[in-house]
Protein backbone atom coordinates (compact mmCIF):
# COMPACT_ATOMS: atom_id res chain seq x y z
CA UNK A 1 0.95 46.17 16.89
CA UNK A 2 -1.52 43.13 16.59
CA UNK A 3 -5.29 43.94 16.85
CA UNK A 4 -7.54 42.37 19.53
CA UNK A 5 -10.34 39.83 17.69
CA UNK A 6 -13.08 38.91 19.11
CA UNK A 7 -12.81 34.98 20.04
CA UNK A 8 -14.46 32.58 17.18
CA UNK A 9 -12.82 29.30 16.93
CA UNK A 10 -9.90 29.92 19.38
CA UNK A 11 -7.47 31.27 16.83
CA UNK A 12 -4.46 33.15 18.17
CA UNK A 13 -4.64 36.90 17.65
CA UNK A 14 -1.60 36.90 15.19
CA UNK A 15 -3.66 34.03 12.72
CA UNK A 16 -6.54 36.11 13.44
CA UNK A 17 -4.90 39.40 12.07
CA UNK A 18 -3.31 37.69 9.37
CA UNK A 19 -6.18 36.06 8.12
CA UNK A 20 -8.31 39.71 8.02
CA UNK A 21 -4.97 41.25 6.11
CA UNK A 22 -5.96 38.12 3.09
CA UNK A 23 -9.40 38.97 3.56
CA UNK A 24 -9.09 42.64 2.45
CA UNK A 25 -6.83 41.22 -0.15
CA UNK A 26 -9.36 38.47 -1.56
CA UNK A 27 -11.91 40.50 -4.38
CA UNK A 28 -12.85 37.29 -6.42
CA UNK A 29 -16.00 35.38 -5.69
CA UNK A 30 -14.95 32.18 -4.41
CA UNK A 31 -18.58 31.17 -3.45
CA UNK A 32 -17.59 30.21 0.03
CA UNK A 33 -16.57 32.65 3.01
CA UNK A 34 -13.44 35.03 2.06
CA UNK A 35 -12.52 33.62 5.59
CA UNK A 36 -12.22 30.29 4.76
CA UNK A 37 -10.37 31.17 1.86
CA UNK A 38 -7.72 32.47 3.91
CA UNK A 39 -7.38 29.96 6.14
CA UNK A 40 -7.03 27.78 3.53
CA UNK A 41 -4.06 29.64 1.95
CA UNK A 42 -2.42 29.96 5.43
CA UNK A 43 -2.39 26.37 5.42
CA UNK A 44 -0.92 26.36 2.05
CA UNK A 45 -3.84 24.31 0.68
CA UNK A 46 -2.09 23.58 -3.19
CA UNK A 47 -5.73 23.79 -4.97
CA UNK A 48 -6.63 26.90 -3.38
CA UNK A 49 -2.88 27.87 -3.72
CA UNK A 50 -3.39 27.66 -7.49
CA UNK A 51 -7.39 28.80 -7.46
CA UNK A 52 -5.99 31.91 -5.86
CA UNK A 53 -3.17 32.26 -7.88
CA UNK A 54 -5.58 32.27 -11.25
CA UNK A 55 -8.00 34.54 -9.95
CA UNK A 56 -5.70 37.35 -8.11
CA UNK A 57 -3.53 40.13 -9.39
CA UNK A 58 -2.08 41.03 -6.29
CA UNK A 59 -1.57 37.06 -5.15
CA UNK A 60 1.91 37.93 -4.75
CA UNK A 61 1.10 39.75 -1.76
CA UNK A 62 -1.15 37.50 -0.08
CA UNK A 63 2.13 35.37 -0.74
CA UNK A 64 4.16 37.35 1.33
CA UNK A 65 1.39 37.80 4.22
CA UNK A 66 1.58 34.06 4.21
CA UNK A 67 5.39 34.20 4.71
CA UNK A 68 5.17 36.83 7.60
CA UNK A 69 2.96 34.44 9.48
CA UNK A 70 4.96 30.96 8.74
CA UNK A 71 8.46 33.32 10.45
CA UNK A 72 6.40 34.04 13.45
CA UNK A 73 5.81 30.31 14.34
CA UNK A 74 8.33 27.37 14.36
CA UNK A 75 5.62 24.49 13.15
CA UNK A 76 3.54 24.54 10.45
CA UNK A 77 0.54 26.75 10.14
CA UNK A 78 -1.36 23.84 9.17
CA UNK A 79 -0.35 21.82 12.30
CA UNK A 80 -1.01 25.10 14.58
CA UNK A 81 -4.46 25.63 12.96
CA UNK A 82 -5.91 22.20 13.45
CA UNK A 83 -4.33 21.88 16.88
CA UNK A 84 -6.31 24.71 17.93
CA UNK A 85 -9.34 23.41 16.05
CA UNK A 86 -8.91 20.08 17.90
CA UNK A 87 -8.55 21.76 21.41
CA UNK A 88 -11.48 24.08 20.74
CA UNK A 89 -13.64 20.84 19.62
CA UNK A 90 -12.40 19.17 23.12
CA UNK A 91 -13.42 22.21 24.99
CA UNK A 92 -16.93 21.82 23.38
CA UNK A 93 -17.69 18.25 23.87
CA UNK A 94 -16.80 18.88 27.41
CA UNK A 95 -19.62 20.69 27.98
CA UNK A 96 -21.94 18.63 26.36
CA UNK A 97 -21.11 14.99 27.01
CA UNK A 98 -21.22 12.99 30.58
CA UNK A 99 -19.71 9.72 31.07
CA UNK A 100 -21.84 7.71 33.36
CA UNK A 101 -19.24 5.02 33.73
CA UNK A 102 -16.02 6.26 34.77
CA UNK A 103 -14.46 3.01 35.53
CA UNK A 104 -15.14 2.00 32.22
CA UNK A 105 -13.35 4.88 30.77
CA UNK A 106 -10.66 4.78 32.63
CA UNK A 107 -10.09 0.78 31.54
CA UNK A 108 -10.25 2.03 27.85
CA UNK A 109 -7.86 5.25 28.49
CA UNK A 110 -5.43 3.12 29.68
CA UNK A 111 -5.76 0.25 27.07
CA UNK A 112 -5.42 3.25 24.31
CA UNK A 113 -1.80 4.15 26.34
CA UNK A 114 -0.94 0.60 26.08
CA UNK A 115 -1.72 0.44 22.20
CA UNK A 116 0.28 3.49 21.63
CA UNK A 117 3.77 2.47 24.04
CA UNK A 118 6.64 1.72 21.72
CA UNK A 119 7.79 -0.73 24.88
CA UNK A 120 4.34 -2.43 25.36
CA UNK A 121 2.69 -1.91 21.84
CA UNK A 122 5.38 -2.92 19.72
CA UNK A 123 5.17 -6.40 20.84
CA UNK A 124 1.29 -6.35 20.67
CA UNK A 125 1.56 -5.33 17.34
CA UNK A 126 3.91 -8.38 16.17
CA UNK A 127 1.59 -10.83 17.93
CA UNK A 128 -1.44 -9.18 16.10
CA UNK A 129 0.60 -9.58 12.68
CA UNK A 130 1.57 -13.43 13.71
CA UNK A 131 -2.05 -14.67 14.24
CA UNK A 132 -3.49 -12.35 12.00
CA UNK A 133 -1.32 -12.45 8.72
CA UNK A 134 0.77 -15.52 9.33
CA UNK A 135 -1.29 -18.08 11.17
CA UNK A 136 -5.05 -16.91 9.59
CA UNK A 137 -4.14 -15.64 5.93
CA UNK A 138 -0.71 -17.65 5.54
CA UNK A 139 -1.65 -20.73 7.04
CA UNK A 140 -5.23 -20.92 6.82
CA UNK A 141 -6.43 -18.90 3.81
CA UNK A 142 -2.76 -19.50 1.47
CA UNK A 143 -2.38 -22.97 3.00
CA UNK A 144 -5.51 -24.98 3.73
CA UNK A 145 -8.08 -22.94 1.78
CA UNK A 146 -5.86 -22.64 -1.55
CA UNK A 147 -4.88 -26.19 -1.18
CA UNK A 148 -8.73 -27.48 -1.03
CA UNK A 149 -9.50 -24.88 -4.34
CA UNK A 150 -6.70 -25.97 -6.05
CA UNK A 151 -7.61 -29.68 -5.94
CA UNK A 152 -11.03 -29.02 -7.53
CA UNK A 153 -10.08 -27.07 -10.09
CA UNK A 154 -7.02 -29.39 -11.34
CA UNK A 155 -9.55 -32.83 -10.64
CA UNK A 156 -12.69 -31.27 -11.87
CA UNK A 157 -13.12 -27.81 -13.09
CA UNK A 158 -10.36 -28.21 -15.59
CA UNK A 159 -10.60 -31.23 -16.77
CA UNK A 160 -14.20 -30.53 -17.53
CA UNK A 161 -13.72 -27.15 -19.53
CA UNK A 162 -10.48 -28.48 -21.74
CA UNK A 163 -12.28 -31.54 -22.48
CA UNK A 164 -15.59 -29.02 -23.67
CA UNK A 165 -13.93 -26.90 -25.40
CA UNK A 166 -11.96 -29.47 -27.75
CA UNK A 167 -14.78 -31.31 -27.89
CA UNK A 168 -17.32 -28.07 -29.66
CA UNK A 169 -14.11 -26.30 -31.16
CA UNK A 170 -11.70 -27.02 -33.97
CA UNK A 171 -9.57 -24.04 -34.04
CA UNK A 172 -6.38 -24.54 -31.96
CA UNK A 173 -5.46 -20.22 -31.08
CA UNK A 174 -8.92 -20.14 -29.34
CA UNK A 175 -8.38 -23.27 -27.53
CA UNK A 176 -5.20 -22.68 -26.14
CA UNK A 177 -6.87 -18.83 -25.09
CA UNK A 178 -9.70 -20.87 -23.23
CA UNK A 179 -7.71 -24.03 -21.87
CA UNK A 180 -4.01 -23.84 -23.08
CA UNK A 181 -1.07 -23.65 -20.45
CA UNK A 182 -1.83 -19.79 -20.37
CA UNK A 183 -5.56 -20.07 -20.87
CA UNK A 184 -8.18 -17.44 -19.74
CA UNK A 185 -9.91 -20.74 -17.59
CA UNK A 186 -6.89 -22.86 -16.93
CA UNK A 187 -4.52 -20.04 -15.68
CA UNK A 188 -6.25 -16.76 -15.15
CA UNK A 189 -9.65 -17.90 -13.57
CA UNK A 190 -7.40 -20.64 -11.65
CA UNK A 191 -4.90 -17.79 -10.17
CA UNK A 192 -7.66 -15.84 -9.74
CA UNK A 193 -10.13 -18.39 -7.47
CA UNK A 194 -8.23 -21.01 -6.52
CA UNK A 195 -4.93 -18.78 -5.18
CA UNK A 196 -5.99 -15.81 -5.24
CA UNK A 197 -9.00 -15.31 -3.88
CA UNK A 198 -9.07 -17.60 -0.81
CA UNK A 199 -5.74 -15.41 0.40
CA UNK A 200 -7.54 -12.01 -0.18
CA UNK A 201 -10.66 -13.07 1.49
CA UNK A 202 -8.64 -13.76 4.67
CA UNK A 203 -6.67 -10.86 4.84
CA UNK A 204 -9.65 -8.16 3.96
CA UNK A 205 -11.61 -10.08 6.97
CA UNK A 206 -9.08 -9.17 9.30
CA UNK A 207 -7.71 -5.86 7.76
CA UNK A 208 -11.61 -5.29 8.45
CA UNK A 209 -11.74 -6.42 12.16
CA UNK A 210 -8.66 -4.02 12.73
CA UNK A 211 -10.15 -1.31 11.16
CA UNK A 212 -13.18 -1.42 12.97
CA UNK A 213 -11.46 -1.39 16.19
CA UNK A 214 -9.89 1.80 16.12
CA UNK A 215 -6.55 0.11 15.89
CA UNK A 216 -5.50 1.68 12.76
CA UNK A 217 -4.94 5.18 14.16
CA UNK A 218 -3.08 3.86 17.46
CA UNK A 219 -0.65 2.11 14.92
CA UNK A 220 0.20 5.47 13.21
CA UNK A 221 0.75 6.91 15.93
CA UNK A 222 2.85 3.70 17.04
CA UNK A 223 5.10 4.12 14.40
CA UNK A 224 5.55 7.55 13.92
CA UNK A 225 8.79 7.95 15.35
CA UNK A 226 10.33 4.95 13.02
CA UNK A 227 8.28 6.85 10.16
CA UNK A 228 9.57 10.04 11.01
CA UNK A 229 13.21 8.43 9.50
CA UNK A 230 12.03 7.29 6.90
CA UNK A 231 10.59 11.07 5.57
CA UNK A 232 7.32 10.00 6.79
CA UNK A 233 4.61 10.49 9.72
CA UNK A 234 2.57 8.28 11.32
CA UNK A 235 -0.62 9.10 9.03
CA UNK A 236 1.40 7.12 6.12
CA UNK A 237 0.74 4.23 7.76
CA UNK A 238 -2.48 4.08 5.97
CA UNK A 239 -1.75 3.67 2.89
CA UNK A 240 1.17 1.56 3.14
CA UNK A 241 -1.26 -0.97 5.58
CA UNK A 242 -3.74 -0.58 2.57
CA UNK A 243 -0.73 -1.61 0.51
CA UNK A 244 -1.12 -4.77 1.87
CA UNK A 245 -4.34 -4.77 0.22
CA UNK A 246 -3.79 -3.63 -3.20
CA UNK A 247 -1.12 -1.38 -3.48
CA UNK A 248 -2.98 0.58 -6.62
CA UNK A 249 -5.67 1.44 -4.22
CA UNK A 250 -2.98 2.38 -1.86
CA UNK A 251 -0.92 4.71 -4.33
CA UNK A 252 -4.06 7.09 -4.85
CA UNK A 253 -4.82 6.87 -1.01
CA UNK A 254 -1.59 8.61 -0.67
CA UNK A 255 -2.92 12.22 -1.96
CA UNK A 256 -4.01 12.11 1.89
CA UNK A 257 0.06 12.72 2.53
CA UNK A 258 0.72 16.74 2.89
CA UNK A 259 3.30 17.69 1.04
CA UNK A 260 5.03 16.27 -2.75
CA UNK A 261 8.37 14.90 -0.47
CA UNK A 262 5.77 12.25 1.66
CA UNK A 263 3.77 11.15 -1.33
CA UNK A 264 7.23 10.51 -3.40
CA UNK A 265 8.43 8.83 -0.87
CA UNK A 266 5.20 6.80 0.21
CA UNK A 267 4.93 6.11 -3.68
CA UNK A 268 8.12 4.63 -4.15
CA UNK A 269 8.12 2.02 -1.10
CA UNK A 270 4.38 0.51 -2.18
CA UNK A 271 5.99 0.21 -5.51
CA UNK A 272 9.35 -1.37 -4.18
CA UNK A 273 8.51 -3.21 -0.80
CA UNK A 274 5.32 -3.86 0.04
CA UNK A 275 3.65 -6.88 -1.22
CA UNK A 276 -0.04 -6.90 -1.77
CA UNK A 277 -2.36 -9.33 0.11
CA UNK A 278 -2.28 -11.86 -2.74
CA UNK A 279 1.01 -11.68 -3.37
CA UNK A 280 2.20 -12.04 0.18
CA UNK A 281 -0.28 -14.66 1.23
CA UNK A 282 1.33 -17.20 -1.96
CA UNK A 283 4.73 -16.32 -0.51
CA UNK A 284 3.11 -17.16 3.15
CA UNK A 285 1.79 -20.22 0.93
CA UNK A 286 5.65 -20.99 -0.20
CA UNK A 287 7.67 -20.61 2.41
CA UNK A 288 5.38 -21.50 5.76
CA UNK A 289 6.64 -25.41 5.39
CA UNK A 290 10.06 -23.67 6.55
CA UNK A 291 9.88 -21.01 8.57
CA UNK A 292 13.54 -19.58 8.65
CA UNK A 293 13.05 -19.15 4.95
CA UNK A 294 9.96 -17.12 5.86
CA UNK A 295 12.13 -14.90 8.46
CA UNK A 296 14.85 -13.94 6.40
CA UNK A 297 12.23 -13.14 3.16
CA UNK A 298 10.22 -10.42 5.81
CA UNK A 299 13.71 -9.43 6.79
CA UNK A 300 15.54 -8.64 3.52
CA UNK A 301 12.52 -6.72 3.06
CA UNK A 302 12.04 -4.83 6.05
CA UNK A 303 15.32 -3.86 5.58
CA UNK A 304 15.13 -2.60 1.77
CA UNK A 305 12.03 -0.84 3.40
CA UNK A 306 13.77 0.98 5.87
CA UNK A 307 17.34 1.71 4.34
CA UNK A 308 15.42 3.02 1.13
CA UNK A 309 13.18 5.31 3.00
CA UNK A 310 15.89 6.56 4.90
CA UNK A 311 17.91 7.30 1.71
CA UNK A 312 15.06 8.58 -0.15
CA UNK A 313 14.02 10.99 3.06
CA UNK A 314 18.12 12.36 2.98
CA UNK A 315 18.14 12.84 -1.09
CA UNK A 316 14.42 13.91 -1.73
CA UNK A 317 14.34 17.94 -0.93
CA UNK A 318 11.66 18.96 1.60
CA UNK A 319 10.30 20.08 5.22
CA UNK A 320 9.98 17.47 8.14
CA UNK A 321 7.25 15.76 8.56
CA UNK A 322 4.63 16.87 10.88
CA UNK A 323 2.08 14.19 12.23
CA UNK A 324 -1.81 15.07 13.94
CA UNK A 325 -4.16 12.70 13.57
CA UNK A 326 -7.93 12.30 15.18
CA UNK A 327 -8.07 9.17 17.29
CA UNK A 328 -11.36 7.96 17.36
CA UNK A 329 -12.53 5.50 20.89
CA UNK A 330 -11.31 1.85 20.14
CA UNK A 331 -14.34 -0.37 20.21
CA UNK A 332 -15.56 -3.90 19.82
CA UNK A 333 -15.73 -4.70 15.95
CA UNK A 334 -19.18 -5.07 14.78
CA UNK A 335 -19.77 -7.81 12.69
CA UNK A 336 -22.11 -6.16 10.56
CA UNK A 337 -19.27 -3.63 9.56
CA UNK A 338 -16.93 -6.51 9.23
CA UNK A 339 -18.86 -8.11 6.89
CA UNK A 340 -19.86 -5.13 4.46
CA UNK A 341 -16.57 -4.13 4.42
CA UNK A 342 -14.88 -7.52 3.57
CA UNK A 343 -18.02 -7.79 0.82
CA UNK A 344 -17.59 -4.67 -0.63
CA UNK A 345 -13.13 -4.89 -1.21
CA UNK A 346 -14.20 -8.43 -3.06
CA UNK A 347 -16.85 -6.98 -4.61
CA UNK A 348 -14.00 -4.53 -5.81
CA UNK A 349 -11.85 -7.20 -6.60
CA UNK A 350 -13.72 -9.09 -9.10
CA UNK A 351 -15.04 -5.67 -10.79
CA UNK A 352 -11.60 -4.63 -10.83
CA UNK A 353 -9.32 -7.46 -10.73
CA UNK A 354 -10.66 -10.31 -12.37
CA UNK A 355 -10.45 -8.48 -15.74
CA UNK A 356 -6.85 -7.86 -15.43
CA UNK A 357 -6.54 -11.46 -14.97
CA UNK A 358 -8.43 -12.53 -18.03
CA UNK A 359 -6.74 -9.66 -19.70
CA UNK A 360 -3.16 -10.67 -18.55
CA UNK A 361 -4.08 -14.35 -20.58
CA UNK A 362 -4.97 -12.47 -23.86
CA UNK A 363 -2.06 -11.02 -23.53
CA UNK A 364 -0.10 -13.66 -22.70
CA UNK A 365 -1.79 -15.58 -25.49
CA UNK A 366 -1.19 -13.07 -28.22
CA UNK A 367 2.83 -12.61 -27.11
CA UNK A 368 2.70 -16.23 -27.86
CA UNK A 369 0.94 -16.14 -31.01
CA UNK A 370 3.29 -13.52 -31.80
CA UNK A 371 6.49 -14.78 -30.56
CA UNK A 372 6.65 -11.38 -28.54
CA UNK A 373 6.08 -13.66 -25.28
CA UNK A 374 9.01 -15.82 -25.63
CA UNK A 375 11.06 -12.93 -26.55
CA UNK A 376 10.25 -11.26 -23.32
CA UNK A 377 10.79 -14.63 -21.28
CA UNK A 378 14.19 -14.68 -23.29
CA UNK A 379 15.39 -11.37 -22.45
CA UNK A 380 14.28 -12.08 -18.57
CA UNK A 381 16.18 -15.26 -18.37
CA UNK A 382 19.51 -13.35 -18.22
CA UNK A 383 18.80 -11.39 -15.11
CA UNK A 384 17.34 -14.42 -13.66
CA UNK A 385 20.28 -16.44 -13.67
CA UNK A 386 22.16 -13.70 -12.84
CA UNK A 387 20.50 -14.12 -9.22
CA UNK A 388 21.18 -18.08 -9.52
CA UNK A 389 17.86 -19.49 -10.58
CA UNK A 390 16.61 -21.60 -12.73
CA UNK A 391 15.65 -19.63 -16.61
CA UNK A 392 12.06 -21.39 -16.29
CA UNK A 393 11.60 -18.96 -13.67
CA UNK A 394 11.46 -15.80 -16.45
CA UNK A 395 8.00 -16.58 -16.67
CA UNK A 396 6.97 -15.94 -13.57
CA UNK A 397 8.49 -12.84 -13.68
CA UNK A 398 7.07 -11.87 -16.46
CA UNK A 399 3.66 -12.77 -15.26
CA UNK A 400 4.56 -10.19 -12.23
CA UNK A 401 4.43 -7.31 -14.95
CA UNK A 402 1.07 -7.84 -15.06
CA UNK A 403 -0.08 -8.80 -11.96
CA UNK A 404 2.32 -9.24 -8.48
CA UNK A 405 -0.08 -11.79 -7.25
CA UNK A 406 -0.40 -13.85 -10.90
CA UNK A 407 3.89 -13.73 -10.89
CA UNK A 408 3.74 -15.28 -7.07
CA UNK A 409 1.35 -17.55 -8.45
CA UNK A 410 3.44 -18.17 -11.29
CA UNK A 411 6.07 -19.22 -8.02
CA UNK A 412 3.67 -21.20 -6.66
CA UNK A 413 3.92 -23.35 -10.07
CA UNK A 414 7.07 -23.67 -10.37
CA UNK A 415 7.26 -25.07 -6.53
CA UNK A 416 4.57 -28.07 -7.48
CA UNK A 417 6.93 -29.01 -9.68
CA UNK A 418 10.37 -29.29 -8.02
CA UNK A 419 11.81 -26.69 -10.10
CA UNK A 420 13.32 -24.44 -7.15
CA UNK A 421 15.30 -25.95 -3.87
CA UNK A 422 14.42 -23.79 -0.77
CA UNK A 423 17.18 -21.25 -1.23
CA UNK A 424 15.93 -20.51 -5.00
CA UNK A 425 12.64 -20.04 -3.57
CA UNK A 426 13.92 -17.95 -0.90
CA UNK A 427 15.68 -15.48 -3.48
CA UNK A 428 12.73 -15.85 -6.08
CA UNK A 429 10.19 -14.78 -3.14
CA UNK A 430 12.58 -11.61 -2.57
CA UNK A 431 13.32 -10.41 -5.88
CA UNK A 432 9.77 -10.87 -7.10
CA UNK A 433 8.54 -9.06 -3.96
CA UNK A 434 11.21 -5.77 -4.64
CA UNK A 435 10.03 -6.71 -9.08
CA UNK A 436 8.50 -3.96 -10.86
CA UNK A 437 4.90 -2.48 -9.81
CA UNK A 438 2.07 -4.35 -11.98
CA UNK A 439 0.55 -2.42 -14.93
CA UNK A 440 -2.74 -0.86 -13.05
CA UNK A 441 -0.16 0.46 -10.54
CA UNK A 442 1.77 2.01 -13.25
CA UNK A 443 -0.32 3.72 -14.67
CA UNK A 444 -1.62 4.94 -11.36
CA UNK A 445 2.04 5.79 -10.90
CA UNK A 446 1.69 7.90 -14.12
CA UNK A 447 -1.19 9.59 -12.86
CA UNK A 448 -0.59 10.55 -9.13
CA UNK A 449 3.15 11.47 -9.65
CA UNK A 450 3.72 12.25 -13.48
CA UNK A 451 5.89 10.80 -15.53
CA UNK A 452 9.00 11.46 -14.96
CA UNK A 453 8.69 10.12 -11.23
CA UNK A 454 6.77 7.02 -12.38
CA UNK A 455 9.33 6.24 -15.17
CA UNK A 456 12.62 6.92 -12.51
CA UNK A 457 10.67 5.10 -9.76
CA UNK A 458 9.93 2.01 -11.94
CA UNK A 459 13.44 1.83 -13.73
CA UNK A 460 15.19 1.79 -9.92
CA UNK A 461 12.88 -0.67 -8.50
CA UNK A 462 13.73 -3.13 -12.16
CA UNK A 463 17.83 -2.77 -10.94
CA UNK A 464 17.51 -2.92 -7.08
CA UNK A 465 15.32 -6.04 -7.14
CA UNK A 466 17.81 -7.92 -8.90
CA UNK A 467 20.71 -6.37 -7.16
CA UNK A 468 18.75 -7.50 -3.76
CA UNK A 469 18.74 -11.10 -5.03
CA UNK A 470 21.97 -10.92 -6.49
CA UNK A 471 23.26 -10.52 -3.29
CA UNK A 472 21.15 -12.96 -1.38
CA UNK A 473 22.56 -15.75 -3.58
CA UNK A 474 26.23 -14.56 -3.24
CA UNK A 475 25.97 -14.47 0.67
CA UNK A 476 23.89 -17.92 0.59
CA UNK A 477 27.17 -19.01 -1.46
CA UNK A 478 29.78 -17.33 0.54
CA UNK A 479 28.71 -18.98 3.84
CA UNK A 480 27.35 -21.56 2.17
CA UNK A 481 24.12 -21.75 3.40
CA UNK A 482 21.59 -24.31 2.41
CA UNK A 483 17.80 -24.13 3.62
């Protein structure tokens, strides 16, 4: 028979009792409350899990207690716990906060329900995504801003720099590093201001704006149910929207997922089907002069998303996914936030990325120097006209390896100079979308999920991309449709 406990945090009296049984059990000094410590273990915390584990002789015990709890209750302990912590933090602010203007609240109660109806929100959502990510970063920041960059760097900035550089040096391997085809000026600190950075600019600015708004949240809980088929909750919408960002950042953000099944899962569609910021906004920048080509490029790869998730939730073992999530009150964005936000990710991205970029020319340099370059671009040009293009399009492939935005880029290129009819573009844009992660998310790969998932993950992504555009160009042949 369950002991009564005298009321703390709102607890029921069977996590109460079970947590005293782990209490008793606990004779280690963890340096924090034994409570806590059990709490923790009821929620199946893994570090604590294995702290425990290392420090306990009779942890196989405490593992059963565990067990005994987790049969008396159909959901998770962790959901139950933090329900009850959320519900006791409600009752609390209750009796401590008045709101003065209850019209006012009730406006933004019933804006939240709007945000959060699949009927009602689903079409705000797309209308936020077409002015946000087409119309400001496609059109504006991929189209108009890139285009102005572009022209000053291949009229002036170029020009200037290939002309010093032969001028003061003699020795052709360093010139072609600093102003050759692949040089660390003419092609990396090109990609890197004129395409690259305009796009990411545009699309941290309003990534900012929604954050600030409290719109994030609202959209997991938006898409939780779709999620929820996938092998996911709604709290993995974070960082597959960061994704759009940078999916390296995005692969660590995904320790935030509970359990090994989510974070698999989570890991794999970042690497497969979701573009980064830079990488989208070029193919924004490629296909926005014809928009069909633009619908069936996010379609093919909504789709991969969602068939692969769904395959990958029925073949991965695991629990179903459980989703809470504090909502904090939607707000005005502040412009001060906005703007130390969008300064800090580009502060990040020339720290972080820039480098990669000159780094991805030495390379590229020394493969030529080496004859390990056109190797690689030999071995790619196979597979590449095994999907119908063109074998000058190997390149930009390659160039993906090292960067996803400096192989769009590479696109982008190949484009200026009538190398790629609409439907080539169209099946270029898809494959190199679904192309292997870059290096830095590799090895972040590596890192967060070992490597035996990084190595499996990156070897099916290398197949299905070019099995995706395989097909594309067979059913653009078959009904022989031309763009």
């Amino acid at each position: 028979m369950l002991e009564k406990f005298p009321k703390k945090i709102g607890y029921t009296d069977e996590i109460e009792f079970y947590v005293t049984k782990i209490e008793k059990l606990l004779t280690y000094n963890y340096k924090i409350a034994k409570r806590a410590i059990a709490l923790l273990l009821l929620q199946e915390d893994e570090e604590i899990l294995e702290l425990v584990k290392s420090k306990e002789k009779n942890f196989k015990e405490i593992l059963n207690i565990i067990n005994e709890l987790k049969n008396i209750y159909h959901q998770p302990i962790s959901y139950i716990i933090n329900i009850l912590r959320q519900r006791e933090a409600s009752d609390i602010t209750k009796d401590v906060i008045v709101f003065s203007d209850k019209k006012r609240n009730t406006f933004r109660k019933k804006l939240e329900e709007i945000f959060i109806n699949p009927f009602i929100g689903g079409p705000i959502l797309l209308f936020i995504l077409y002015y946000s990510l087409y119309k400001f970063v496609g059109v504006f920041g991929a189209g108009i801003l890139v285009d102005f960059l572009e022209s000053k760097f291949e009229n002036f900035i170029n020009p200037f720099f290939v002309n010093l550089v032969e001028k003061y040096i003699n020795f052709k391997p360093i010139v072609d590093l600093l102003v050759g085809d692949y040089g660390i000026i003419t092609l990396g600190f090109r990609y890197a201001f004129a395409i690259i950075l305009p796009i990411i600019s545009t699309f941290f600015f309003v990534f900012a704006i929604i954050e600030d708004s409290g719109y994030l949240p609202r959209l997991a809980m938006l898409v939780d149910r779709l999620f929820k088929k996938i092998g996911l909750s709604g709290r993995a919408v974070i960082p597959l929207i960061l994704g759009f960002g940078c999916d390296t950042m995005a692969t660590i953000v995904t320790r935030t997922l509970p359990t090994k099944r989510e974070k698999i899962i989570a890991t794999l569609l970042l690497a497969l089907a979701v573009p980064c910021s830079a990488q989208m906004g070029v193919i924004f920048a490629l296909l926005s002069s014809k928009p069909h080509a633009l619908v069936i490029w996010f379609f093919v790869i909504f789709f991969v998303f969602l068939i692969v998730g769904f395959l990958s939730s029925k073949i991965l073992p695991g629990e179903r996914p459980t989703f809470y999530m504090e909502i904090p009150p939607l707000r005005f964005p502040e412009f001060k936030n906005v703007f130390l936000k969008t300064f800090t990710r580009l502060k990040w991205y020339f720290l972080e990325v820039l480098p990669l970029f000159i780094l991805a020319s030495f390379l590229i340099w020394a493969g030529k120097l080496t004859g390990i370059f056109d190797l690689m671009v030999r071995l790619l040009e196979y597979p590449v006209r095994f999907i119908g293009l063109p074998k000058e399009t190997s390149v930009a492939f390659l160039f993906g390896f090292f960067r996803r935005d400096y192989g769009a880029a590479g696109l982008y290129d190949l484009k200026k100079g009538n190398l790629l009819s609409t439907n080539q573009l169209v099946i270029a844009s898809i494959t190199l979308t679904l192309f292997l992660p870059c290096i830095a998310q590799f090895l972040v790969n590596l890192k967060e999920r070992g490597y035996k998932s990084a190595f499996f993950i990156s070897i099916f992504v290398l197949f299905f991309s070019f099995s995706v555009g395989f097909l594309v160009n067979l059913i653009f042949n078959f009904f022989k449709i031309s763009l």
